[in-house]
N, C-alpha and C. Protein backbone atom coordinates (compact mmCIF):
# COMPACT_ATOMS: atom_id res chain seq x y z
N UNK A 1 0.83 -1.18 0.00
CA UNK A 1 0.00 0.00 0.00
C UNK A 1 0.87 1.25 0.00
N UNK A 2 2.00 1.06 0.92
CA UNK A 2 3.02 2.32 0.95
C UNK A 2 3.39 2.92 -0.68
N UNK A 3 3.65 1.47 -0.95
CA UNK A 3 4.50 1.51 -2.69
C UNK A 3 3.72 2.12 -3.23
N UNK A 4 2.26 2.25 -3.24
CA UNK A 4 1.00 2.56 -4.13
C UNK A 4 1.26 4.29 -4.43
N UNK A 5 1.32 4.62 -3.10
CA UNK A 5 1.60 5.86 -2.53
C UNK A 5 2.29 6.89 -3.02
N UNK A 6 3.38 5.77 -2.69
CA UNK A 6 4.87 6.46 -3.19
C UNK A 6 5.14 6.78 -4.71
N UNK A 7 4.44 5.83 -5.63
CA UNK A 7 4.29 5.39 -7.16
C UNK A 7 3.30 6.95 -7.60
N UNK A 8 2.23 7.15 -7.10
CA UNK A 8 1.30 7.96 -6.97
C UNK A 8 2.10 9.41 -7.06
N UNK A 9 2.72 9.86 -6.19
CA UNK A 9 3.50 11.06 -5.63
C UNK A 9 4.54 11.30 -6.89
N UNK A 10 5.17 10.33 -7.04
CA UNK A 10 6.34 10.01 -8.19
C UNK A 10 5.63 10.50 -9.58
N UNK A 11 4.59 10.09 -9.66
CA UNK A 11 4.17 10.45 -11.47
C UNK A 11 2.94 11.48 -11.20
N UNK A 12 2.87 12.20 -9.72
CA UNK A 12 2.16 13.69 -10.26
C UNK A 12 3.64 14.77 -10.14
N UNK A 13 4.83 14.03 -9.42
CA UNK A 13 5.93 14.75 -9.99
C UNK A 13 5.89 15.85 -8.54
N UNK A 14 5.42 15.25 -7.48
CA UNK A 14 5.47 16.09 -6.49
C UNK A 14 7.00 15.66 -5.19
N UNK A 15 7.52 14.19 -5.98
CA UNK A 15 8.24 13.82 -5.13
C UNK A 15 9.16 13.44 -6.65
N UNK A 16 10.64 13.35 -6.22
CA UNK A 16 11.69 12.42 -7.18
C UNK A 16 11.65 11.21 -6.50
N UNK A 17 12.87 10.48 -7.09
CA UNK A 17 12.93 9.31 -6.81
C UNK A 17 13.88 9.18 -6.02
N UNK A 18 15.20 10.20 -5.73
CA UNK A 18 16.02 10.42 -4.78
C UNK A 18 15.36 10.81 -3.48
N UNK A 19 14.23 11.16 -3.16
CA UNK A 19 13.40 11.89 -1.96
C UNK A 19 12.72 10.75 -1.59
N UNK A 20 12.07 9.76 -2.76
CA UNK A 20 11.61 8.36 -2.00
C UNK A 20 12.21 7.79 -1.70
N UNK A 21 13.40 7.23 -1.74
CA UNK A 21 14.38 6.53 -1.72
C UNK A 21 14.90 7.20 -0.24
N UNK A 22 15.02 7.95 -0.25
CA UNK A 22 16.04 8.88 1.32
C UNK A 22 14.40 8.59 2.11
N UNK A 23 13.60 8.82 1.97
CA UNK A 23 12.42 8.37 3.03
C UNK A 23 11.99 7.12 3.52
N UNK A 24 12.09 6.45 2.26
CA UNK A 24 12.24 4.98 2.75
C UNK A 24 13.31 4.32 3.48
N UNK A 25 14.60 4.79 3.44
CA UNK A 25 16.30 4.49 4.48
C UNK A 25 15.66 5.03 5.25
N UNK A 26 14.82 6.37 5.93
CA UNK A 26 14.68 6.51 7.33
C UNK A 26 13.65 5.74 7.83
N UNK A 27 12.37 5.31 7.14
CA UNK A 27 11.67 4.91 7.48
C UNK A 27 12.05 3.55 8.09
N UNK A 28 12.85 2.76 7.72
CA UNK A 28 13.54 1.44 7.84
C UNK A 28 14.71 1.64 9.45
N UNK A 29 15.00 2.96 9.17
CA UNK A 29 15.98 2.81 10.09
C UNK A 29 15.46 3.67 11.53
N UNK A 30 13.99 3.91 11.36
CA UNK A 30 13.01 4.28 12.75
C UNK A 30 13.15 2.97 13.08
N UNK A 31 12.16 1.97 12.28
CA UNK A 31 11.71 0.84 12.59
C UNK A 31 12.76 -0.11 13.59
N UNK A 32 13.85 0.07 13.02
CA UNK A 32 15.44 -0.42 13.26
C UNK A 32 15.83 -0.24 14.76
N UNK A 33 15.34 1.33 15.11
CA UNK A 33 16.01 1.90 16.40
C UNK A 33 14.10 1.55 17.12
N UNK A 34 13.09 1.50 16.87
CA UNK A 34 12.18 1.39 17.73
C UNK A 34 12.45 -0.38 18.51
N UNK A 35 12.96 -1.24 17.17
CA UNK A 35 13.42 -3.00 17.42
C UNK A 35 14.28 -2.90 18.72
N UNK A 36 15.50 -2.24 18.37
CA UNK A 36 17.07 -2.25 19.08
C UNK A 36 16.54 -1.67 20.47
N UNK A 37 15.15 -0.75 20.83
CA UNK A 37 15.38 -0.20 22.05
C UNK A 37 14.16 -1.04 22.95
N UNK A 38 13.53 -2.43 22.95
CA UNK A 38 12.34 -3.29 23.00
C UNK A 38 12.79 -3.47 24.54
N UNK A 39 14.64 -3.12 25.19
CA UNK A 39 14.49 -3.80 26.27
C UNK A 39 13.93 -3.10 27.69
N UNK A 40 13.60 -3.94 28.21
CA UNK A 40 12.50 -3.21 29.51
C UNK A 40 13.62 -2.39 30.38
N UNK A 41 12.88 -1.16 30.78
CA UNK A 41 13.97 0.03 31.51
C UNK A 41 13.48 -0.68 32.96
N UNK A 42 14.67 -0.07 33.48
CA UNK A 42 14.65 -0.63 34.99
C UNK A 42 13.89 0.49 35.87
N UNK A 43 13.46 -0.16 36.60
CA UNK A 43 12.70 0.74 37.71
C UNK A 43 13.14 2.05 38.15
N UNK A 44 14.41 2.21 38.63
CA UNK A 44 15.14 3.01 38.79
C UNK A 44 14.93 4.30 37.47
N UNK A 45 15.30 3.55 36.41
CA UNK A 45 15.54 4.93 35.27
C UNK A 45 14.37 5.54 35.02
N UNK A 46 13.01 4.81 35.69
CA UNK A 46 11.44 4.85 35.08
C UNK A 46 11.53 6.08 36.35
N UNK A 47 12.17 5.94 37.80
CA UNK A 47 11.77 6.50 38.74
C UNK A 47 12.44 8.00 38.05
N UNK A 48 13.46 7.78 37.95
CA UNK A 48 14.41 9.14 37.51
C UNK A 48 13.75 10.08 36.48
N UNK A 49 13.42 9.36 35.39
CA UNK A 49 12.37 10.23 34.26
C UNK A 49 11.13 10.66 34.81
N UNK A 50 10.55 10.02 35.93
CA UNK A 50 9.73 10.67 35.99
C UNK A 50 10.14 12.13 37.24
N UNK A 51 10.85 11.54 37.63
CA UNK A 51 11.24 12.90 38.88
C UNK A 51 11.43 13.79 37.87
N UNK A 52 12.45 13.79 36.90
CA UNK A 52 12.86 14.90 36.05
C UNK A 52 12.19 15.34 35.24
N UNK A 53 11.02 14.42 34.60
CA UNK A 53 9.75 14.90 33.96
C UNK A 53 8.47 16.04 35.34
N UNK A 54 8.46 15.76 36.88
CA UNK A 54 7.90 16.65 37.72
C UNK A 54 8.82 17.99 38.15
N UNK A 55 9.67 17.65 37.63
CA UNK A 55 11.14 18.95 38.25
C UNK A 55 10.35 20.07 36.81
N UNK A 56 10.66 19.38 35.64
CA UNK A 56 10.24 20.39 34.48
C UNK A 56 8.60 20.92 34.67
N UNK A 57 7.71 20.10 35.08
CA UNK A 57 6.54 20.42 34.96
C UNK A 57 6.96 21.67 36.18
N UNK A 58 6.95 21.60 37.57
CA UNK A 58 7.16 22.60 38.64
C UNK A 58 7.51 23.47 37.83
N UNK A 59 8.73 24.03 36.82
CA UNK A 59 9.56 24.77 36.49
C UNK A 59 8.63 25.60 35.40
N UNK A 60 7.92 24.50 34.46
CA UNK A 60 7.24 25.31 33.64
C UNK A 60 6.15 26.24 34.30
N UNK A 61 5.50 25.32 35.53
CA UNK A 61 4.20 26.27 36.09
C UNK A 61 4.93 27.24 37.30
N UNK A 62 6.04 27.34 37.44
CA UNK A 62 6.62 28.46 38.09
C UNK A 62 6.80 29.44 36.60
N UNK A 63 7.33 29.24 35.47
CA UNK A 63 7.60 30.54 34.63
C UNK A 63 6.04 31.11 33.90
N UNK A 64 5.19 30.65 33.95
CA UNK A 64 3.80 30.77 33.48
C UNK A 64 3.14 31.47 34.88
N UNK A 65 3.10 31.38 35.80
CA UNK A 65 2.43 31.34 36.97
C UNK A 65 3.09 33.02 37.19
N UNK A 66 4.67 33.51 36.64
CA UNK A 66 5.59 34.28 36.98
C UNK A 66 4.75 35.70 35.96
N UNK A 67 4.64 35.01 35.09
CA UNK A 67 4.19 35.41 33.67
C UNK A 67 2.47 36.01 34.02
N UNK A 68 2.09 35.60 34.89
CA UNK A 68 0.76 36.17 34.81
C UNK A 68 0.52 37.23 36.13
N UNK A 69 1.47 36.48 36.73
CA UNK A 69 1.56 38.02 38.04
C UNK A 69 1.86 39.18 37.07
N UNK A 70 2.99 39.34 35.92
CA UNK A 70 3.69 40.10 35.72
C UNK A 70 2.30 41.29 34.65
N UNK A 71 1.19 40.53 34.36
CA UNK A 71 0.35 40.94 33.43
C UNK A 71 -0.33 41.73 34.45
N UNK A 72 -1.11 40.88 35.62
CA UNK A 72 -1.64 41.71 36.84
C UNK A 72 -1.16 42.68 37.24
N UNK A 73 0.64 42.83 37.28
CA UNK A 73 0.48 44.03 37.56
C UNK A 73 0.69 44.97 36.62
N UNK A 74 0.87 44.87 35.27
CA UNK A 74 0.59 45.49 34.17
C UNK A 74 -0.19 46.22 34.42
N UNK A 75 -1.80 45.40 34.22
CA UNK A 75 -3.24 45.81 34.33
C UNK A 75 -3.00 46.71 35.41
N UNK A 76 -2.66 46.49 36.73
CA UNK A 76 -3.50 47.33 37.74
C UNK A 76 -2.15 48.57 37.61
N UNK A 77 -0.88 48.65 37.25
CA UNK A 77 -0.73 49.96 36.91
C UNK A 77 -1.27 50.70 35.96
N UNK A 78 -2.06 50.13 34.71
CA UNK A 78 -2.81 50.89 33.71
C UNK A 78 -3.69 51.40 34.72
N UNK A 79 -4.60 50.93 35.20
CA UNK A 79 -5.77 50.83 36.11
C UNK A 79 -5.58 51.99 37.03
N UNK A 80 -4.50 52.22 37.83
CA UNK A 80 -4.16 53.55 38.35
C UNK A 80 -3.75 54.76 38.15
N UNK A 81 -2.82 54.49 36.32
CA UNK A 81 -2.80 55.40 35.80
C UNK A 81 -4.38 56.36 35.61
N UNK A 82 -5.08 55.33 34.72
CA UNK A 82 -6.46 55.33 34.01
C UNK A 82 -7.13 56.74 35.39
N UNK A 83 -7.16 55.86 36.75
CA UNK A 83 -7.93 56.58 37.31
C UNK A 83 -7.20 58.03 37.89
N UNK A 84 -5.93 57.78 38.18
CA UNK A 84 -5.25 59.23 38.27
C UNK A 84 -5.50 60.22 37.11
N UNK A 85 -5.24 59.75 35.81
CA UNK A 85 -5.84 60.98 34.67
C UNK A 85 -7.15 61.10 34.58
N UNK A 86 -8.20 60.30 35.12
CA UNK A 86 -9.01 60.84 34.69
C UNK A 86 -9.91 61.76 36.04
N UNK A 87 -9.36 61.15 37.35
CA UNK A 87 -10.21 61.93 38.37
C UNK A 87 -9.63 63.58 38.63
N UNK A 88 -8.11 63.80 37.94
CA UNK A 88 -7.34 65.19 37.91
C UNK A 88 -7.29 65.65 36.46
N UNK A 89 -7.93 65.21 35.39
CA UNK A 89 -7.41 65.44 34.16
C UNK A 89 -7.73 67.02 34.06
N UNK A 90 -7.40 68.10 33.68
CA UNK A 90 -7.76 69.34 33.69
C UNK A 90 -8.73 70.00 32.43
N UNK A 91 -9.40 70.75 32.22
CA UNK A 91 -10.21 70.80 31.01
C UNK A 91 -9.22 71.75 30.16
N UNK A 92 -9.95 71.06 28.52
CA UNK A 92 -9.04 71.80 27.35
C UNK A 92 -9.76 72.21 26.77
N UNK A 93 -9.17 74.02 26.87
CA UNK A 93 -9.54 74.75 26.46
C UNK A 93 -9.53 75.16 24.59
N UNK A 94 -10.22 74.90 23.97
CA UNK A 94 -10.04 74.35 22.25
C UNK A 94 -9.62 76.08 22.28
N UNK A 95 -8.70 75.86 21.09
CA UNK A 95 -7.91 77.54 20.69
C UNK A 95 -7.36 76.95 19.37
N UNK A 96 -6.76 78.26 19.17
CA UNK A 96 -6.36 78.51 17.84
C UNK A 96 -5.11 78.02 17.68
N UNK A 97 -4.13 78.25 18.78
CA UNK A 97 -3.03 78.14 19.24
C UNK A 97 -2.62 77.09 19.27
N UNK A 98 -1.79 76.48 17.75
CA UNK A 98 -0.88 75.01 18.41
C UNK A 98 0.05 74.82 19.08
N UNK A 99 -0.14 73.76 19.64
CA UNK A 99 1.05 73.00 20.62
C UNK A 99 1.61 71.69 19.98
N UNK A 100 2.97 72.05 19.74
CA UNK A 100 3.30 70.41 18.92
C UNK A 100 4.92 69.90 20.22
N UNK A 101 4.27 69.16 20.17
CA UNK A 101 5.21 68.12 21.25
C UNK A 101 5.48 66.58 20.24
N UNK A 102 6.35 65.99 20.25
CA UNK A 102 6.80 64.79 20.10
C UNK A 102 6.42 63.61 20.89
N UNK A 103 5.93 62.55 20.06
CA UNK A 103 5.38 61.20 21.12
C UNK A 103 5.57 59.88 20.06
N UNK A 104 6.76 59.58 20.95
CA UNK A 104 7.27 58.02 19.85
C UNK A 104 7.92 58.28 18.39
N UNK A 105 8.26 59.35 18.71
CA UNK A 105 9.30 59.59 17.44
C UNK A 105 8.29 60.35 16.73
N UNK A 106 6.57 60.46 16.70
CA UNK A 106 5.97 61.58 15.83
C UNK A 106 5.78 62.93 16.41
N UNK A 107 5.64 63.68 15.67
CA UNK A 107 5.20 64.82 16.14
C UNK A 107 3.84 64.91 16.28
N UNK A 108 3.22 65.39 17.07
CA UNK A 108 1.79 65.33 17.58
C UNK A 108 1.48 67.01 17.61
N UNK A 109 0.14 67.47 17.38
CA UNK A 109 -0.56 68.83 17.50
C UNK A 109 -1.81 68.57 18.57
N UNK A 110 -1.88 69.51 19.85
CA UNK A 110 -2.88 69.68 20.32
C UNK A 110 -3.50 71.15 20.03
N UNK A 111 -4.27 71.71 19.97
CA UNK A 111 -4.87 73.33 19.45
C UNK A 111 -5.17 73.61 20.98
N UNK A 112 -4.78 74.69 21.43
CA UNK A 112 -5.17 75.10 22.71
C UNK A 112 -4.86 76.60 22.93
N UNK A 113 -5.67 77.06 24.04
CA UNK A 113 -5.96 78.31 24.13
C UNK A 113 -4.63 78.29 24.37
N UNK A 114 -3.89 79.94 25.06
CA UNK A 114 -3.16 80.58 24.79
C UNK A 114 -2.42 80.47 26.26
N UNK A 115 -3.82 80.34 26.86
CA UNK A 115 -3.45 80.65 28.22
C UNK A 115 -2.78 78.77 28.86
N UNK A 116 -3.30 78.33 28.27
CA UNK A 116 -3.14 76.60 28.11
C UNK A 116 -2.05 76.29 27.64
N UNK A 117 -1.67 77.11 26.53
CA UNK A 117 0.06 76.76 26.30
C UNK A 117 0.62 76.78 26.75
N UNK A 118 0.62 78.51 27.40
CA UNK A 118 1.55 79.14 28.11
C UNK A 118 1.80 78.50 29.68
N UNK A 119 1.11 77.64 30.30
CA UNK A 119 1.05 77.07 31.20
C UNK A 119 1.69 75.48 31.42
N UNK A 120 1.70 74.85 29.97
CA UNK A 120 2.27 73.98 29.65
C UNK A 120 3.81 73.91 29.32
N UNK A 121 4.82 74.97 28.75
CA UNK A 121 5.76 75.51 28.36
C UNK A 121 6.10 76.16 30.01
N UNK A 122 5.57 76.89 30.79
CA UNK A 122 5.93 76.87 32.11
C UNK A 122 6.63 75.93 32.83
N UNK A 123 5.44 74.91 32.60
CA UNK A 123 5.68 73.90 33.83
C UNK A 123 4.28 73.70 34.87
N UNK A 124 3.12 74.25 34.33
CA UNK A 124 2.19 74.11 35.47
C UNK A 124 1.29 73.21 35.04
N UNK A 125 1.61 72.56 33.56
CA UNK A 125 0.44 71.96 33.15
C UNK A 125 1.39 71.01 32.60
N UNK A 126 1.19 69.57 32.54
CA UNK A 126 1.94 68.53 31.74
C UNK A 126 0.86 67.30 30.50
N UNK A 127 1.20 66.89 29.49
CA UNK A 127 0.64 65.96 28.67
C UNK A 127 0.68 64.87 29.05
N UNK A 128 -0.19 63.95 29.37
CA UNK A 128 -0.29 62.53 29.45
C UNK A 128 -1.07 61.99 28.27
N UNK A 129 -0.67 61.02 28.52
CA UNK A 129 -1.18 59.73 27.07
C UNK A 129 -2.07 59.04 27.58
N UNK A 130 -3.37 59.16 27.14
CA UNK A 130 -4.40 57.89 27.70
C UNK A 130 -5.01 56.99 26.42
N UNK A 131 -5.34 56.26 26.71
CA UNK A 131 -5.47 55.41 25.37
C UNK A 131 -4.80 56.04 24.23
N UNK A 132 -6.29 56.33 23.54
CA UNK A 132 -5.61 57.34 22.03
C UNK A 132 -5.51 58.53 22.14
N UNK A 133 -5.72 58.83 23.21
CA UNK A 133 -5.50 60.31 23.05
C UNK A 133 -4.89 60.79 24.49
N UNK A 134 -4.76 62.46 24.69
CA UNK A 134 -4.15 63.05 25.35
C UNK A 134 -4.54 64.11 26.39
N UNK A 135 -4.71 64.31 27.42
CA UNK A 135 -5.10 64.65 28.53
C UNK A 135 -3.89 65.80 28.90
N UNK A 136 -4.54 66.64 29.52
CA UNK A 136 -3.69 67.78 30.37
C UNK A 136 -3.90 67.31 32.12
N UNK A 137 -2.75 67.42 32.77
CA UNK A 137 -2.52 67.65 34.71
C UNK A 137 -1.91 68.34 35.07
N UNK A 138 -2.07 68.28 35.99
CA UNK A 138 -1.03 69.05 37.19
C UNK A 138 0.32 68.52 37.37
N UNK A 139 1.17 69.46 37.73
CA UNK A 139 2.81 68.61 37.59
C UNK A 139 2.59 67.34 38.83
N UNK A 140 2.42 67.40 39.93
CA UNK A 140 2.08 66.81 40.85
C UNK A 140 1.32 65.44 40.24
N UNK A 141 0.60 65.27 39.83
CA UNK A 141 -0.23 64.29 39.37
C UNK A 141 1.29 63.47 37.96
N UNK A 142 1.27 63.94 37.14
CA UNK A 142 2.61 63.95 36.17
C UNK A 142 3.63 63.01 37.03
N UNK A 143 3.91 63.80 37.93
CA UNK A 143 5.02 63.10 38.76
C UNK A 143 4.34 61.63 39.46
N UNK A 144 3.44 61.42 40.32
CA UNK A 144 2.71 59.84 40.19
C UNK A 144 2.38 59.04 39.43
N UNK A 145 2.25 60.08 37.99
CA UNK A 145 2.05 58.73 36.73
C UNK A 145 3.24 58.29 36.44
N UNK A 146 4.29 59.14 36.35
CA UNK A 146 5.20 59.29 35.58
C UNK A 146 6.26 57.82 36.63
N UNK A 147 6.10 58.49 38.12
CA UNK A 147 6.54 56.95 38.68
C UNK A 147 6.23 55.57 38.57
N UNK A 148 4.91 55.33 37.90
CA UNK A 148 4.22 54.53 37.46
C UNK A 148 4.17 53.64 36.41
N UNK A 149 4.64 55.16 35.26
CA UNK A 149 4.73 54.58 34.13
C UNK A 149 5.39 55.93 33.56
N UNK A 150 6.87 55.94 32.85
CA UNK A 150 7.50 56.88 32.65
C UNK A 150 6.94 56.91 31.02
N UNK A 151 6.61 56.26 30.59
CA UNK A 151 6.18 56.64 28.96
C UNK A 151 4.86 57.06 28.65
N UNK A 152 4.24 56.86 29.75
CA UNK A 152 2.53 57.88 29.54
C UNK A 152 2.61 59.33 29.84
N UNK A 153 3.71 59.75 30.26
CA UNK A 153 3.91 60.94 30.33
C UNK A 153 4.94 61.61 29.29
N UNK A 154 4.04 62.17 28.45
CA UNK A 154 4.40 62.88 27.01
C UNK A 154 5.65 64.16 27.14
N UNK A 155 4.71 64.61 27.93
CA UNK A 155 5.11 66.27 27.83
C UNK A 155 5.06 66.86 29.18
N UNK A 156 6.10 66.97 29.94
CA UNK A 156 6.59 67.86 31.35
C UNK A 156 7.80 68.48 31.58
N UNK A 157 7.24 69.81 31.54
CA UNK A 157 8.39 70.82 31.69
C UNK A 157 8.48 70.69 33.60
N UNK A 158 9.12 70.56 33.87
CA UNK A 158 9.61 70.48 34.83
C UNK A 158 10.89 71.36 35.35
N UNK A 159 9.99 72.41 35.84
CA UNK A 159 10.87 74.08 36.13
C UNK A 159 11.03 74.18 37.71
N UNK A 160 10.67 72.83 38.75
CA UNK A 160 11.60 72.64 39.72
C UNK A 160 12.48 72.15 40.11
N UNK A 161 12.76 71.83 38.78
CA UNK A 161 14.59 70.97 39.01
C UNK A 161 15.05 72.16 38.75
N UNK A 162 16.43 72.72 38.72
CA UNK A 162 17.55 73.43 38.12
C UNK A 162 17.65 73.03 36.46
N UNK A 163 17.44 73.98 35.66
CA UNK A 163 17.86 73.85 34.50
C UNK A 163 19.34 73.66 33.86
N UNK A 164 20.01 72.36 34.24
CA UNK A 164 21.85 72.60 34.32
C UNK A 164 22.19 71.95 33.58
N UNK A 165 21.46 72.00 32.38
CA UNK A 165 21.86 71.07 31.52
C UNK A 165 22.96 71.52 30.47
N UNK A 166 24.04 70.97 30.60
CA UNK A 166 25.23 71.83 29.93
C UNK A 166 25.45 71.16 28.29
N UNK A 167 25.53 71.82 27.40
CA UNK A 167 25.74 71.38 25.86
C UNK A 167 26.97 70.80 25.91
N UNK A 168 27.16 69.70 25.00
CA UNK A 168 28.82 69.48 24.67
C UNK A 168 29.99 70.72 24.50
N UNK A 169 31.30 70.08 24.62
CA UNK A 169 31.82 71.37 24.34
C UNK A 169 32.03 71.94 22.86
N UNK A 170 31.76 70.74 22.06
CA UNK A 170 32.32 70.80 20.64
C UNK A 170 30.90 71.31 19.99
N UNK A 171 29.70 71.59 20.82
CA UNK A 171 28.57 72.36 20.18
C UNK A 171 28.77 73.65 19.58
N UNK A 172 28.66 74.24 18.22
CA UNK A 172 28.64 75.42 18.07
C UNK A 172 27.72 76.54 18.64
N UNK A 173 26.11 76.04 18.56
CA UNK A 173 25.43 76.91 19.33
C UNK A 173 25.03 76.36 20.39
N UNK A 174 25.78 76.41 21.65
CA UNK A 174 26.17 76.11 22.80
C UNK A 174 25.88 77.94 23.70
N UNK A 175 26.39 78.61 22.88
CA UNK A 175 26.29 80.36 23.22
C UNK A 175 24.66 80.81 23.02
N UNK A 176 23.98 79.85 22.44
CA UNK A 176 22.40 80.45 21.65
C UNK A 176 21.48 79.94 22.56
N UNK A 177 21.03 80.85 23.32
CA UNK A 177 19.75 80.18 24.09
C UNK A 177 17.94 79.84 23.60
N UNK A 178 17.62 78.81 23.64
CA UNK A 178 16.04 78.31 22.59
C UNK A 178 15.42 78.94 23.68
N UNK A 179 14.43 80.13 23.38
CA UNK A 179 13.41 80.37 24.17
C UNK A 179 12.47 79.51 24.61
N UNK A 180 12.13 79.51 25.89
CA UNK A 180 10.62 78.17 26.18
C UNK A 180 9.43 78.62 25.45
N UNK A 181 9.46 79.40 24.99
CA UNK A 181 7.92 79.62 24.10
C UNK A 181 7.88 79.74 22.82
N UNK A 182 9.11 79.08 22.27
CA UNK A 182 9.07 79.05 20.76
C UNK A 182 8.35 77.78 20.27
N UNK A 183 7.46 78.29 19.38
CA UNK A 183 6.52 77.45 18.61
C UNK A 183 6.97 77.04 17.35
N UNK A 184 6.78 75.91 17.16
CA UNK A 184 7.54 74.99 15.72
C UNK A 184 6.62 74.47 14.97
């Protein structure tokens, strides 16, 4: 019946005759090693495989078991973010006035009043990321997400640190100071 098979495969030209031939030597030489290994394992080696077969199982449901704490606490830092932006989120004021900040390598536009910029470019107002979109807080609030989760927080000027950030020396405009309220 095999031969039938094999004959079959051969003249729709989906197999050569070098590929039946190499399948049939392994097939012969399974059969070969299933014969050669018929003798009964000793108690002992039956005991050992199985200890080392319960050592792996423990090991697998310790890295799975590791694996789902690690999601829980995923979730419940989203979950605290979620409710910190939304029980402080501040209202946005729609304006004429863009604001373009950077998020993940794009540039992003929010339109906001004037007085909303200018508060953001301060330091009194910061961008957070909530789902798809983007929320205004308080620096204070910023600073708990931001411990939380340092990449939901977009945009924080942060004007109570010291501004000491020194340019290389080999910078040419190193002498040129960027105003905080320049718009791009």
């Amino acid at each position: 019946m095999g031969n039938a098979l094999r004959d079959q495969l051969l003249k729709a030209g989906l197999v050569n005759e070098k590929q039946a031939k190499k399948a049939a030597k392994e097939k012969q030489k399974d059969a070969q090693r299933q014969h050669g290994q018929g003798k009964p394992a000793t108690a002992e080696e039956d005991a050992a495989r199985a200890r080392q077969a319960q050592a792996e199982k423990i090991e697998r449901d310790r890295l799975l078991n590791q694996q789902r704490q690690e999601q829980a606490q995923k979730k419940a830092l989203a979950a605290q973010i979620r409710q910190l932006v939304e029980q402080h989120r501040q209202p946005k004021e729609a304006g004429e006035t863009p604001y373009n900040f950077a998020d993940g390598g794009k540039v992003k536009r929010l339109y906001l009043s004037e007085r909303l910029r200018r508060r953001i470019v301060q330091g009194q107002l910061a961008i957070v990321r909530l789902d798809q979109g983007y929320e205004l807080v308080l620096p204070e609030i910023a600073e708990k997400i931001r411990a939380r989760d340092a990449d939901s927080v977009v945009v924080f000027n942060d004007t109570r640190q010291p501004a000491a950030q020194e340019a290389p020396a080999e910078d040419p405009y190193a002498k040129f100071q960027v105003p905080d309220d320049l718009i791009w």
